[in-house]
N, C-alpha and C. Protein backbone atom coordinates (compact mmCIF):
# COMPACT_ATOMS: atom_id res chain seq x y z
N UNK A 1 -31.75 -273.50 -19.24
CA UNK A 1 -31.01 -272.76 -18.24
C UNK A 1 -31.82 -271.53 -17.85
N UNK A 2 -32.13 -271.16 -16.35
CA UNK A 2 -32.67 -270.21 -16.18
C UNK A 2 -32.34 -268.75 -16.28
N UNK A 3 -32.71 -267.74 -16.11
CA UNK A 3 -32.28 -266.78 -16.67
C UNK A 3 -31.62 -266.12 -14.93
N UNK A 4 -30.83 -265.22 -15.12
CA UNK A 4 -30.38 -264.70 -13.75
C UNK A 4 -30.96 -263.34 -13.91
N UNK A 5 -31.42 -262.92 -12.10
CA UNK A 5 -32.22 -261.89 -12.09
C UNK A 5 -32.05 -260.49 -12.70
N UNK A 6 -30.87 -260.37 -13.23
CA UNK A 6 -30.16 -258.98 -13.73
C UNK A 6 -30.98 -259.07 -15.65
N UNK A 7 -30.74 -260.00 -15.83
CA UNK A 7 -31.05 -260.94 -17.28
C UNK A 7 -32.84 -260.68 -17.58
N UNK A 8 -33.40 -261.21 -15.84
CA UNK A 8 -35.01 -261.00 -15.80
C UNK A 8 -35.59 -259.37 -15.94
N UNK A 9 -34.37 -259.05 -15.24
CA UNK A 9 -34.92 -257.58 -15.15
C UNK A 9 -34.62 -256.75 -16.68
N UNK A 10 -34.03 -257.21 -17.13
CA UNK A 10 -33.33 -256.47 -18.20
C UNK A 10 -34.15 -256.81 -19.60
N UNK A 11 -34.83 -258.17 -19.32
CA UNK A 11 -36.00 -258.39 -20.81
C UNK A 11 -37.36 -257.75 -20.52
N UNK A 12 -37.62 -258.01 -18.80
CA UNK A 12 -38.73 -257.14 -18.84
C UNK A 12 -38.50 -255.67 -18.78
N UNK A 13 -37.95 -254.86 -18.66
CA UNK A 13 -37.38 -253.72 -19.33
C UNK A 13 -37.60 -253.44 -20.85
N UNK A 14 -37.03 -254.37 -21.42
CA UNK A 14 -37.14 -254.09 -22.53
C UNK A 14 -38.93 -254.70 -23.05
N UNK A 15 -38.86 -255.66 -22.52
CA UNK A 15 -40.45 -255.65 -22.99
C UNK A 15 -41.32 -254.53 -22.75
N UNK A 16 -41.43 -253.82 -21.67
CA UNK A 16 -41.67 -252.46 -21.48
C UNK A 16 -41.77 -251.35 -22.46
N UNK A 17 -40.27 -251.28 -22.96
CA UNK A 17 -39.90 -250.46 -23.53
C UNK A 17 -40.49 -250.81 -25.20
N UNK A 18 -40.66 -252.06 -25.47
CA UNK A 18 -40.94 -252.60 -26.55
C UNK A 18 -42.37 -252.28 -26.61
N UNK A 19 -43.53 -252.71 -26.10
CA UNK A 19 -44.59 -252.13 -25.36
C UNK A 19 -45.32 -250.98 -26.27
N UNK A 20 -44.34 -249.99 -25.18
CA UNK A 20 -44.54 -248.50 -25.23
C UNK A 20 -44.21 -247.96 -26.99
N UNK A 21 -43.02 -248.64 -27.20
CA UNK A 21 -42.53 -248.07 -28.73
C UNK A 21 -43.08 -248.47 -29.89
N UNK A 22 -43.27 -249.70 -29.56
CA UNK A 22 -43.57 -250.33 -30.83
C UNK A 22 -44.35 -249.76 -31.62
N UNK A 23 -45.91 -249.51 -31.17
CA UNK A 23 -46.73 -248.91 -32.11
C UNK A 23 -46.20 -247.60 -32.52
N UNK A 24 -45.61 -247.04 -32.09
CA UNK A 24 -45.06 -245.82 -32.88
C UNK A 24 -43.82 -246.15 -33.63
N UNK A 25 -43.68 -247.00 -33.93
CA UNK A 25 -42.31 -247.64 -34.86
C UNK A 25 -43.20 -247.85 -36.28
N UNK A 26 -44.16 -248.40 -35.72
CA UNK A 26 -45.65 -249.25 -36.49
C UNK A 26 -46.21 -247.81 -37.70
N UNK A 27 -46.64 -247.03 -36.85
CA UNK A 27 -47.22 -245.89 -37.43
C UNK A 27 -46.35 -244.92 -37.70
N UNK A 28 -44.87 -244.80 -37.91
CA UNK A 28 -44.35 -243.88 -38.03
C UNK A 28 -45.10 -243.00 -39.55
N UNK A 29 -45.19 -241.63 -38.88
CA UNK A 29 -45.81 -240.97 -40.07
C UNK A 29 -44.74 -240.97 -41.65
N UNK A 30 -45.86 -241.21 -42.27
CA UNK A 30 -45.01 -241.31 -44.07
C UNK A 30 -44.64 -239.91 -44.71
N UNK A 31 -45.20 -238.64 -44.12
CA UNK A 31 -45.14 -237.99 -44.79
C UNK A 31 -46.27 -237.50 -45.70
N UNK A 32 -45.76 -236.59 -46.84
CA UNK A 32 -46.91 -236.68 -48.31
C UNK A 32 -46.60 -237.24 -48.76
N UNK A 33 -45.65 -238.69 -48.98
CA UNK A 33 -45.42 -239.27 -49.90
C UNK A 33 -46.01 -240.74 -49.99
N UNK A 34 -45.69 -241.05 -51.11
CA UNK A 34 -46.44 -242.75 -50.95
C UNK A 34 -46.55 -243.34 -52.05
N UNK A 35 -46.81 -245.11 -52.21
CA UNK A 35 -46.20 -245.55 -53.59
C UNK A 35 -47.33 -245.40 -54.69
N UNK A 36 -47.17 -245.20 -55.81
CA UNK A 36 -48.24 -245.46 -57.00
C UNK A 36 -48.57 -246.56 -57.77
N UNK A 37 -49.61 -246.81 -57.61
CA UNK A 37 -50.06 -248.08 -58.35
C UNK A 37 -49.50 -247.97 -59.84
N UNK A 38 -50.03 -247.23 -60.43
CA UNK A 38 -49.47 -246.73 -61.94
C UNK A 38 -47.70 -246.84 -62.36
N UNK A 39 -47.27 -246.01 -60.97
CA UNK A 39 -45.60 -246.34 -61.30
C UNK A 39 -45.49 -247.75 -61.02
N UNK A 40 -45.77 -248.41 -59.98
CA UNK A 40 -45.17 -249.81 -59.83
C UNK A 40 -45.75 -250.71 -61.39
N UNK A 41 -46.72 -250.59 -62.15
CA UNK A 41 -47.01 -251.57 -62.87
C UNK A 41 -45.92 -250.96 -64.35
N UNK A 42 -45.59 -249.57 -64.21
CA UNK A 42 -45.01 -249.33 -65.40
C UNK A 42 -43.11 -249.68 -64.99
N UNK A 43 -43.15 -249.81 -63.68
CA UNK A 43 -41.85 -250.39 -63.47
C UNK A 43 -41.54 -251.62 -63.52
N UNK A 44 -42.66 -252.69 -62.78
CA UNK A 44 -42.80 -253.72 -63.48
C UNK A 44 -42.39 -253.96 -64.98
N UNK A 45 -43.45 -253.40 -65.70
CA UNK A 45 -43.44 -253.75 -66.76
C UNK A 45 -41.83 -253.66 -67.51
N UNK A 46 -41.31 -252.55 -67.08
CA UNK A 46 -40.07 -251.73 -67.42
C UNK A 46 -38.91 -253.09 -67.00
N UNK A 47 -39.24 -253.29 -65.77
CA UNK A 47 -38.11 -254.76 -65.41
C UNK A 47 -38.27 -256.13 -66.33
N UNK A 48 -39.53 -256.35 -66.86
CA UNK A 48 -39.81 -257.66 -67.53
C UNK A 48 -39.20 -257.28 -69.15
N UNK A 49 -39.41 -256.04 -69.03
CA UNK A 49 -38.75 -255.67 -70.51
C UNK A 49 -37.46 -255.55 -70.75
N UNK A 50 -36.63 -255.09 -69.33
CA UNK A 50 -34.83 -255.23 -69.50
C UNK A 50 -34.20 -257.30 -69.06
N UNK A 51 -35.35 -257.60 -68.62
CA UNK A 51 -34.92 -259.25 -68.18
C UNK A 51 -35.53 -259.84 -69.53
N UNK A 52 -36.05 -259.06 -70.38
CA UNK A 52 -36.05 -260.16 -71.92
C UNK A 52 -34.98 -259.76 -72.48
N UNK A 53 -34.53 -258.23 -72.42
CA UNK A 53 -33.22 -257.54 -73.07
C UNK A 53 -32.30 -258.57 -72.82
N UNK A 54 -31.94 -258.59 -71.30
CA UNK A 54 -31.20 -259.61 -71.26
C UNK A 54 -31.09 -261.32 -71.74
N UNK A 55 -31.93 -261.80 -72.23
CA UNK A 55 -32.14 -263.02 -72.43
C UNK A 55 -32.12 -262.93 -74.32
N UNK A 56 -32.53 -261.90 -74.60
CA UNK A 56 -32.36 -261.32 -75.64
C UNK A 56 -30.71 -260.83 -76.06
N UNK A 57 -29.86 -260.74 -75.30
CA UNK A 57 -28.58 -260.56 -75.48
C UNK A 57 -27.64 -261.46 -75.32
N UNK A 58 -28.16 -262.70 -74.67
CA UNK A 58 -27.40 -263.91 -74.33
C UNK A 58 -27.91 -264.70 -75.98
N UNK A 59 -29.27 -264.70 -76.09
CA UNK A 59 -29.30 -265.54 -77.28
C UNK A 59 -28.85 -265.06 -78.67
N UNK A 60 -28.57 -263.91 -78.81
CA UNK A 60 -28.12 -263.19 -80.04
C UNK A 60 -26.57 -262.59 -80.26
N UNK A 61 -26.09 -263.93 -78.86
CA UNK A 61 -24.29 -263.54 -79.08
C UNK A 61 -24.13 -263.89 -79.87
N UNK A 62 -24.26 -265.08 -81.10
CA UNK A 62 -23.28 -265.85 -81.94
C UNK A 62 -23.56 -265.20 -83.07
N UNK A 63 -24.83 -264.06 -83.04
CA UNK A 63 -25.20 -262.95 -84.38
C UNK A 63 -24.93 -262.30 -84.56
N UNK A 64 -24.82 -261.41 -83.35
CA UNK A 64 -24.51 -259.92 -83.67
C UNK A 64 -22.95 -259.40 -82.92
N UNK A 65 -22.02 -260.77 -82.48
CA UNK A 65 -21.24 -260.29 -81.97
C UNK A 65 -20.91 -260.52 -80.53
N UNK A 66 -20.21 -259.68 -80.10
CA UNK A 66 -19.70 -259.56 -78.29
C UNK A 66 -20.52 -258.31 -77.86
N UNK A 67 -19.71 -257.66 -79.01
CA UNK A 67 -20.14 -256.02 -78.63
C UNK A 67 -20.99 -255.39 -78.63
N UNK A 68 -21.67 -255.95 -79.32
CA UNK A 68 -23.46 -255.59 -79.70
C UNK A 68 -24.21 -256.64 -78.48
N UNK A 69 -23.55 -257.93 -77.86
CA UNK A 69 -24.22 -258.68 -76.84
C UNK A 69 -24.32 -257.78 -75.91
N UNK A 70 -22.87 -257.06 -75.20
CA UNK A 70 -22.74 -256.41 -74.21
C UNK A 70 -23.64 -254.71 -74.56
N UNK A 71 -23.92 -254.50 -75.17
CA UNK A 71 -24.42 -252.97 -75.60
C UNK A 71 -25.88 -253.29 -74.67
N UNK A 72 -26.36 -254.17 -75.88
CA UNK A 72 -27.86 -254.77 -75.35
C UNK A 72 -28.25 -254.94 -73.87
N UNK A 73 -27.17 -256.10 -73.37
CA UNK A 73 -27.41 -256.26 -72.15
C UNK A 73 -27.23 -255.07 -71.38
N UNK A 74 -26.04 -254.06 -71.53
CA UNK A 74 -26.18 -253.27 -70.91
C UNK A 74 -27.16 -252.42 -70.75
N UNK A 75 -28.09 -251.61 -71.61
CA UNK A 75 -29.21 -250.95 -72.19
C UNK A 75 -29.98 -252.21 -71.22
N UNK A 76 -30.14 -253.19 -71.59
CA UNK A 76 -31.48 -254.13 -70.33
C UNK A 76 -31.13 -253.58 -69.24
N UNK A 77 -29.98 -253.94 -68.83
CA UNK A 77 -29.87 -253.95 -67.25
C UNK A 77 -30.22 -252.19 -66.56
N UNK A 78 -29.82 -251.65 -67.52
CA UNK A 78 -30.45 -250.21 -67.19
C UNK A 78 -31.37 -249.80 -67.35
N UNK A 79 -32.55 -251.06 -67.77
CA UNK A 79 -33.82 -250.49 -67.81
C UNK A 79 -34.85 -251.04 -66.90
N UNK A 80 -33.88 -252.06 -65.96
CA UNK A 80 -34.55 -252.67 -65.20
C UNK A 80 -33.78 -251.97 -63.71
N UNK A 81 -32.90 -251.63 -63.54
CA UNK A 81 -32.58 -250.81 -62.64
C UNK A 81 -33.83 -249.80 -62.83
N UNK A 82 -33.98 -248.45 -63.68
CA UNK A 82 -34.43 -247.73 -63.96
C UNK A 82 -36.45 -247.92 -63.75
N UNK A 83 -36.47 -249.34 -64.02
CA UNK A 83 -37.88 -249.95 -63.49
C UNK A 83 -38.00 -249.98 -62.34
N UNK A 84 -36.95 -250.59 -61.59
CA UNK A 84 -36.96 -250.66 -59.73
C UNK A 84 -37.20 -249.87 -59.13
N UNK A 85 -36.11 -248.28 -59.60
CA UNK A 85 -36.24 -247.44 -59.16
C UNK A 85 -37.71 -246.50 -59.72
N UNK A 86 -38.39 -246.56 -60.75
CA UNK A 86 -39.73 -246.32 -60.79
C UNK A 86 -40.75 -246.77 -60.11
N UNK A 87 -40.30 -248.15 -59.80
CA UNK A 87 -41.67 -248.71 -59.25
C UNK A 87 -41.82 -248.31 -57.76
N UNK A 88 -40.39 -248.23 -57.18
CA UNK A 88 -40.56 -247.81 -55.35
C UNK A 88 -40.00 -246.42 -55.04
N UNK A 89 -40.03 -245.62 -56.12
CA UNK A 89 -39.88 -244.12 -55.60
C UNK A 89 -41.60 -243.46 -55.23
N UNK A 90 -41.70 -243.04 -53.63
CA UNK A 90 -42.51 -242.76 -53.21
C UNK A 90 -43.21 -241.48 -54.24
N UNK A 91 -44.16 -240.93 -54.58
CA UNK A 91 -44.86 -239.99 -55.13
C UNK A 91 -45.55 -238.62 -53.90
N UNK A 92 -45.39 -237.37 -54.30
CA UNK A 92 -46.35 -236.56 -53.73
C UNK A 92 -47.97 -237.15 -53.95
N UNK A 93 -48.32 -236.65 -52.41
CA UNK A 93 -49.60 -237.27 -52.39
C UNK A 93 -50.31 -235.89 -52.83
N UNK A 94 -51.67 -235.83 -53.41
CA UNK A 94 -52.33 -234.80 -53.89
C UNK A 94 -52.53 -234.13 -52.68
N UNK A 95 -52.62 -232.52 -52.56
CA UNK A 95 -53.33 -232.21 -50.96
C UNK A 95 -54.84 -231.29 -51.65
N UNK A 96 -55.50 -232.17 -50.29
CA UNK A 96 -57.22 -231.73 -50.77
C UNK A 96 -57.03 -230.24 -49.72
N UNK A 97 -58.22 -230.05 -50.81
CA UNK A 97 -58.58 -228.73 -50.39
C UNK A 97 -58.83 -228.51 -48.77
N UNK A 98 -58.98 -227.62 -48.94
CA UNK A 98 -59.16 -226.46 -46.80
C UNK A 98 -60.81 -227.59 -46.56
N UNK A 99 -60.34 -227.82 -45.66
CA UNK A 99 -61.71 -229.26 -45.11
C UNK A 99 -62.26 -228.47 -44.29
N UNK A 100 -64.13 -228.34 -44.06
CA UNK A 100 -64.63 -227.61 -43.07
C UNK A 100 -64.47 -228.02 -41.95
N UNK A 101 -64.00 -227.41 -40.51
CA UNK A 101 -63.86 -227.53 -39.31
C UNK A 101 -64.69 -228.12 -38.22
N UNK A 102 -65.47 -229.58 -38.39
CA UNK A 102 -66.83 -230.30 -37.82
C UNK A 102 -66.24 -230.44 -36.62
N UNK A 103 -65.55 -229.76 -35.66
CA UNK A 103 -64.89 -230.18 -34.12
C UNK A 103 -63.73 -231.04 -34.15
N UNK A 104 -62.50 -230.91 -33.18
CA UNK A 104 -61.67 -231.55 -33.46
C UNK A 104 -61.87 -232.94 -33.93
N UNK A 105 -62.22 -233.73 -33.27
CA UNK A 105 -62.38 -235.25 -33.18
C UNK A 105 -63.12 -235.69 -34.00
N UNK A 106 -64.01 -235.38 -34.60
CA UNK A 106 -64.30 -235.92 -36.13
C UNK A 106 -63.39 -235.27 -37.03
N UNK A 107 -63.10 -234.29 -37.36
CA UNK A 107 -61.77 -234.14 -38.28
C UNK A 107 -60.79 -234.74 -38.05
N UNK A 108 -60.80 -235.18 -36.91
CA UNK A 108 -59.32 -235.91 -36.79
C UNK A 108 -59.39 -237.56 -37.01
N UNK A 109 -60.64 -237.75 -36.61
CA UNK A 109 -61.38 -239.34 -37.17
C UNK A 109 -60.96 -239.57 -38.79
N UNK A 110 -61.89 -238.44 -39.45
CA UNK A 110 -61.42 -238.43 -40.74
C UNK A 110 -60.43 -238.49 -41.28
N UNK A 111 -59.48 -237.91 -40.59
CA UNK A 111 -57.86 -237.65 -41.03
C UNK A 111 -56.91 -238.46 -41.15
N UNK A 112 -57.24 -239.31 -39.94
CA UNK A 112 -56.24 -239.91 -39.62
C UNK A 112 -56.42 -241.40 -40.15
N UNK A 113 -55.36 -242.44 -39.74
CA UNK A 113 -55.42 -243.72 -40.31
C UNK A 113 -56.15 -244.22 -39.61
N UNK A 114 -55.99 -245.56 -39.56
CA UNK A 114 -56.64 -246.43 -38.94
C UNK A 114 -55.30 -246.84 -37.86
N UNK A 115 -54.14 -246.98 -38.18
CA UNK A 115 -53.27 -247.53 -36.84
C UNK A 115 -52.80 -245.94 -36.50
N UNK A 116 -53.13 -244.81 -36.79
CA UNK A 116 -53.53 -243.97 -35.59
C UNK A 116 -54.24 -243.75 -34.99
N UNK A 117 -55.37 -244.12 -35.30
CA UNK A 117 -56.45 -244.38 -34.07
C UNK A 117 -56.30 -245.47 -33.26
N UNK A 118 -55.40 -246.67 -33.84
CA UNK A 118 -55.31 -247.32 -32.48
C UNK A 118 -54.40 -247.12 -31.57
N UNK A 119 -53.20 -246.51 -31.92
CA UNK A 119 -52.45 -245.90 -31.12
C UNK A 119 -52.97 -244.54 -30.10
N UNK A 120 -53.95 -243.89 -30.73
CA UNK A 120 -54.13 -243.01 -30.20
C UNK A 120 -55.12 -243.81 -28.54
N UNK A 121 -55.98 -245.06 -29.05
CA UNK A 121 -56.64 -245.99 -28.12
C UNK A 121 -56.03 -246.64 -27.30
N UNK A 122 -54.73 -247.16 -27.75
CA UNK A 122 -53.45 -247.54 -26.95
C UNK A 122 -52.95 -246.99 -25.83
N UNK A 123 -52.59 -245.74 -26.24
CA UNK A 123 -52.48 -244.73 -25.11
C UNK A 123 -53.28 -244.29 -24.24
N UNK A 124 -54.48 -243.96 -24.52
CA UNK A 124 -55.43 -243.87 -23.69
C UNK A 124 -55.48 -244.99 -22.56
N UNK A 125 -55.45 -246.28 -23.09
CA UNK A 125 -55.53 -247.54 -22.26
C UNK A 125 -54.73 -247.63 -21.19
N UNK A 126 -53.31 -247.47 -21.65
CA UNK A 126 -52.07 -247.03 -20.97
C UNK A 126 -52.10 -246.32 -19.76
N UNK A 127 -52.74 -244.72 -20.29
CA UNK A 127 -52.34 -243.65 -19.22
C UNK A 127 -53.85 -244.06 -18.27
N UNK A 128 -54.85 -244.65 -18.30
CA UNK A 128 -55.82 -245.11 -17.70
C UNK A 128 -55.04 -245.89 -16.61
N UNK A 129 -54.32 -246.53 -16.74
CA UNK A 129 -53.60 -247.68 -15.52
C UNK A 129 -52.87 -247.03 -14.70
């Protein structure tokens, strides 16, 4: 079924608009923050250790009880919460020292990412037309 002209106008609009935004949806700045290799493997590790707790509390019901099953499991499950939340809580990023001033545009080469420089190329392309 074809589309009606209100319908045509209204996706290319938004393709437009999609266009224009996207890469800045793309690059939205992070901040100083950002994830750590170190925390994610000790959160990892932290989750594989409350998912044996748990497996560890299912097999040691008929030993130690109900109450001691549920203690355990509970203590796992809070250490694998407690892993999750280690492994994807963003970290302060270190800030380097006062950088010497080589002209804007190589400091800013340096500085910046790589999908801000293409955005920054994007635009250029853009306001060229």
């Amino acid at each position: 079924m074809p589309l009606s002209e209100q319908e045509q106008r209204m996706l290319d609009e938004m393709e437009r608009h999609l266009l224009q935004h996207d890469a800045d949806v793309v690059s939205a700045p992070s901040g100083d923050r950002a994830l750590s290799y170190r925390n994610l493997i000790y959160g990892a590790l932290l989750v594989l250790l409350g998912v044996g707790g748990l497996i560890a509390a299912v097999v040691a019901n008929g030993r130690i009880g109900a109450v001691g099953s549920i203690i355990i499991g509970v203590v796992a499950f809070l250490a694998m919460l407690g892993g999750a939340i280690l492994a994807f809580t963003p970290v302060r990023r270190p800030v380097s020292g006062a950088q010497p001033d080589a002209g804007t545009h190589s400091a800013h080469a340096r500085t910046s990412s790589f999908m801000d420089r293409m955005n920054d190329r994007w635009d250029r392309r853009q306001d060229e037309r």
